[in-house]
C-alpha atoms as a PDB file:
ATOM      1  CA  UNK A   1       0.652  -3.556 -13.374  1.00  0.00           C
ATOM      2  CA  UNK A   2       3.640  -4.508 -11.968  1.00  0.00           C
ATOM      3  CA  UNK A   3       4.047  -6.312  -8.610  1.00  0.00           C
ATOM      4  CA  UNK A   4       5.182  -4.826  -5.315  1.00  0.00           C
ATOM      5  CA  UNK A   5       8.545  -4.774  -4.203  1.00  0.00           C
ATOM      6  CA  UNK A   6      10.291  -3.142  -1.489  1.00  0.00           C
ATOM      7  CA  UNK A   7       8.409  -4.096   1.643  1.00  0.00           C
ATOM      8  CA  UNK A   8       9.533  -5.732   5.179  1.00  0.00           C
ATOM      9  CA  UNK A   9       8.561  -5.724   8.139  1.00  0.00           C
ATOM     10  CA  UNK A  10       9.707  -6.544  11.946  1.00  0.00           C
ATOM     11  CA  UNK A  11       8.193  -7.766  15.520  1.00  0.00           C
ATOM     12  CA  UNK A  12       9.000  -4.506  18.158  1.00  0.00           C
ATOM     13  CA  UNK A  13       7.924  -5.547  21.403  1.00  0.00           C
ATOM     14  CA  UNK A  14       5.574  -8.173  21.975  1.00  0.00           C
ATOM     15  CA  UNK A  15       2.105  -6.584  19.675  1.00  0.00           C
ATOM     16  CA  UNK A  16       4.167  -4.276  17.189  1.00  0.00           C
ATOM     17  CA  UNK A  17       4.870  -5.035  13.908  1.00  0.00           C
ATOM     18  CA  UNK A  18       6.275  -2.287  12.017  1.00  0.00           C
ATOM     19  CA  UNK A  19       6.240  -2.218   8.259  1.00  0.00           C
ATOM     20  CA  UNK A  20       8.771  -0.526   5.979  1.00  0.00           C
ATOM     21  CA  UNK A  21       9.300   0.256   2.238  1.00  0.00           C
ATOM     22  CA  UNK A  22      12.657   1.336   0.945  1.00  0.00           C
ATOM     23  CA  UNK A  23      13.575   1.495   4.932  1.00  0.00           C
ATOM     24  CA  UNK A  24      10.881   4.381   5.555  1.00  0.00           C
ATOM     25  CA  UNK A  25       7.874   3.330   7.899  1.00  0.00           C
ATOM     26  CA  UNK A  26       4.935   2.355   6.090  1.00  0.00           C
ATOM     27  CA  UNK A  27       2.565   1.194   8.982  1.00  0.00           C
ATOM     28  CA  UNK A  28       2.657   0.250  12.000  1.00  0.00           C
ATOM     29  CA  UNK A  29       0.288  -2.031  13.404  1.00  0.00           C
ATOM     30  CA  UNK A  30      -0.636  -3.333  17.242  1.00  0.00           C
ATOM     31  CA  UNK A  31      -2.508  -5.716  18.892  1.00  0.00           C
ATOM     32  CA  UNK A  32      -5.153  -7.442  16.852  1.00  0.00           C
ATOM     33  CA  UNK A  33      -4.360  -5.759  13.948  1.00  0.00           C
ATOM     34  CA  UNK A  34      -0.947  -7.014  14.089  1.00  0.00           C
ATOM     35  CA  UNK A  35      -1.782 -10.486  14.177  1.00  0.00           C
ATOM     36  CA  UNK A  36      -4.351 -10.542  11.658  1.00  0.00           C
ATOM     37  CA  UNK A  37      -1.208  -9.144   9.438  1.00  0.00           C
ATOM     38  CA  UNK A  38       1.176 -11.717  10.836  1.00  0.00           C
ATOM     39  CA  UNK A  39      -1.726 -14.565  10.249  1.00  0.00           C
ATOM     40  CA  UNK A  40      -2.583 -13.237   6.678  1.00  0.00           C
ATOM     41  CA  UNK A  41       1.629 -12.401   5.572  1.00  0.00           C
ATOM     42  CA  UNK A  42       1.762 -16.238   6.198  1.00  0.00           C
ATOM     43  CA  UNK A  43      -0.453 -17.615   4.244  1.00  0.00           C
ATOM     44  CA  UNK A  44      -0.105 -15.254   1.053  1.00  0.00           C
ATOM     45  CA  UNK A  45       2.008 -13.342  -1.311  1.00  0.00           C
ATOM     46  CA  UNK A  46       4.097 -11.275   1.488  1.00  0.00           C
ATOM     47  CA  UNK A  47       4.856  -8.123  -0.529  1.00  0.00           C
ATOM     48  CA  UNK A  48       1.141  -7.754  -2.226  1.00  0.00           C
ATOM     49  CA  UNK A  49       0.124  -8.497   1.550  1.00  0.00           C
ATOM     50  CA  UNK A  50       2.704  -5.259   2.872  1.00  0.00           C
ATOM     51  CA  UNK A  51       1.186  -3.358   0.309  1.00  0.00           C
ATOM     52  CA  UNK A  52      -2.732  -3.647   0.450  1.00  0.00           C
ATOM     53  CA  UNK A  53      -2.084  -2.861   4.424  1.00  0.00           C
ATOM     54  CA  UNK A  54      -0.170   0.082   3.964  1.00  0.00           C
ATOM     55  CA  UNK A  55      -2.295   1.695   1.519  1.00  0.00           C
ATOM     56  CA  UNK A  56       0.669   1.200  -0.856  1.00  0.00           C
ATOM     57  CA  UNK A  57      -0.529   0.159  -4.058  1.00  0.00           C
ATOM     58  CA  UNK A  58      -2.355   0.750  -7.298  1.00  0.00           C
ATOM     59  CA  UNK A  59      -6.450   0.842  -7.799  1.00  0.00           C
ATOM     60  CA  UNK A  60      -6.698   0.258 -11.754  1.00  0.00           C
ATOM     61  CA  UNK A  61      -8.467   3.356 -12.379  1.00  0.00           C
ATOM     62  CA  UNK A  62      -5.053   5.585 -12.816  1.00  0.00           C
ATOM     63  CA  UNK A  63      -4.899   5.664 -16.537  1.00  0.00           C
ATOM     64  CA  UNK A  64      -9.203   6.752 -17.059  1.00  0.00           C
ATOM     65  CA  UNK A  65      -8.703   9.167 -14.224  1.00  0.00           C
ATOM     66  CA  UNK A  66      -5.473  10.625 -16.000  1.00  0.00           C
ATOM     67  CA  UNK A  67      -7.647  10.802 -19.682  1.00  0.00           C
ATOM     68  CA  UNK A  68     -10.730  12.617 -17.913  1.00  0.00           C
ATOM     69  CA  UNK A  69     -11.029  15.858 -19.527  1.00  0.00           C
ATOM     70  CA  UNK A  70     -11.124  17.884 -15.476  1.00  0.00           C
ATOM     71  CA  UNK A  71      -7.763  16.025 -14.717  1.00  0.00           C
ATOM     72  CA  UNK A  72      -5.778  17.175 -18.566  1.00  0.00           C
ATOM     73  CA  UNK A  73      -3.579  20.554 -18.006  1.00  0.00           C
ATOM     74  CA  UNK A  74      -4.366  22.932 -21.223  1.00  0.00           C
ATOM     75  CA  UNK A  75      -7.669  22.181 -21.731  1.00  0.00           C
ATOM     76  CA  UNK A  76      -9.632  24.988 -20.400  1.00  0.00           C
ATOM     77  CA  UNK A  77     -13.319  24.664 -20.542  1.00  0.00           C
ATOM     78  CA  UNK A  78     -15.383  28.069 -21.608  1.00  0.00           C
ATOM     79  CA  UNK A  79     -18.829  28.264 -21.542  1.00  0.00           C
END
């Protein structure tokens, strides 16, 4: 899987932080949320960080959802 890219983020006001990827808003965070991001960007991987609290990134299961047989185009089930 490969690693997130593409994230920053920025202080508005004094308990705003505002996240972007690829310069769109991802999230935007206040008050206590904000600086249990600011305390947890710190002290880990920054991007990976960015994109767990945005919602932004993969689960694993991608590929066995993609191979179920409810989720394949063409195969129609008759019964």
């Amino acid at each position: 899987m490969p690693r997130p890219h593409g994230f920053t983020f920025g202080l508005r006001g004094d308990d705003c932080v505002v996240i972007t990827h690829h310069g769109r808003p991802a999230a935007t965070l206040r008050g206590g949320r904000a600086a249990a991001f600011l305390a947890e960007v710190e002290s880990g991987d920054a991007q990976l960080v960015m994109a767990r609290w945005t919602g932004s990134y993969k689960f694993g299961n991608e590929r066995t959802a993609k191979n179920h047989p409810r989720n394949r185009r063409g195969n129609i089930a008759r019964g």
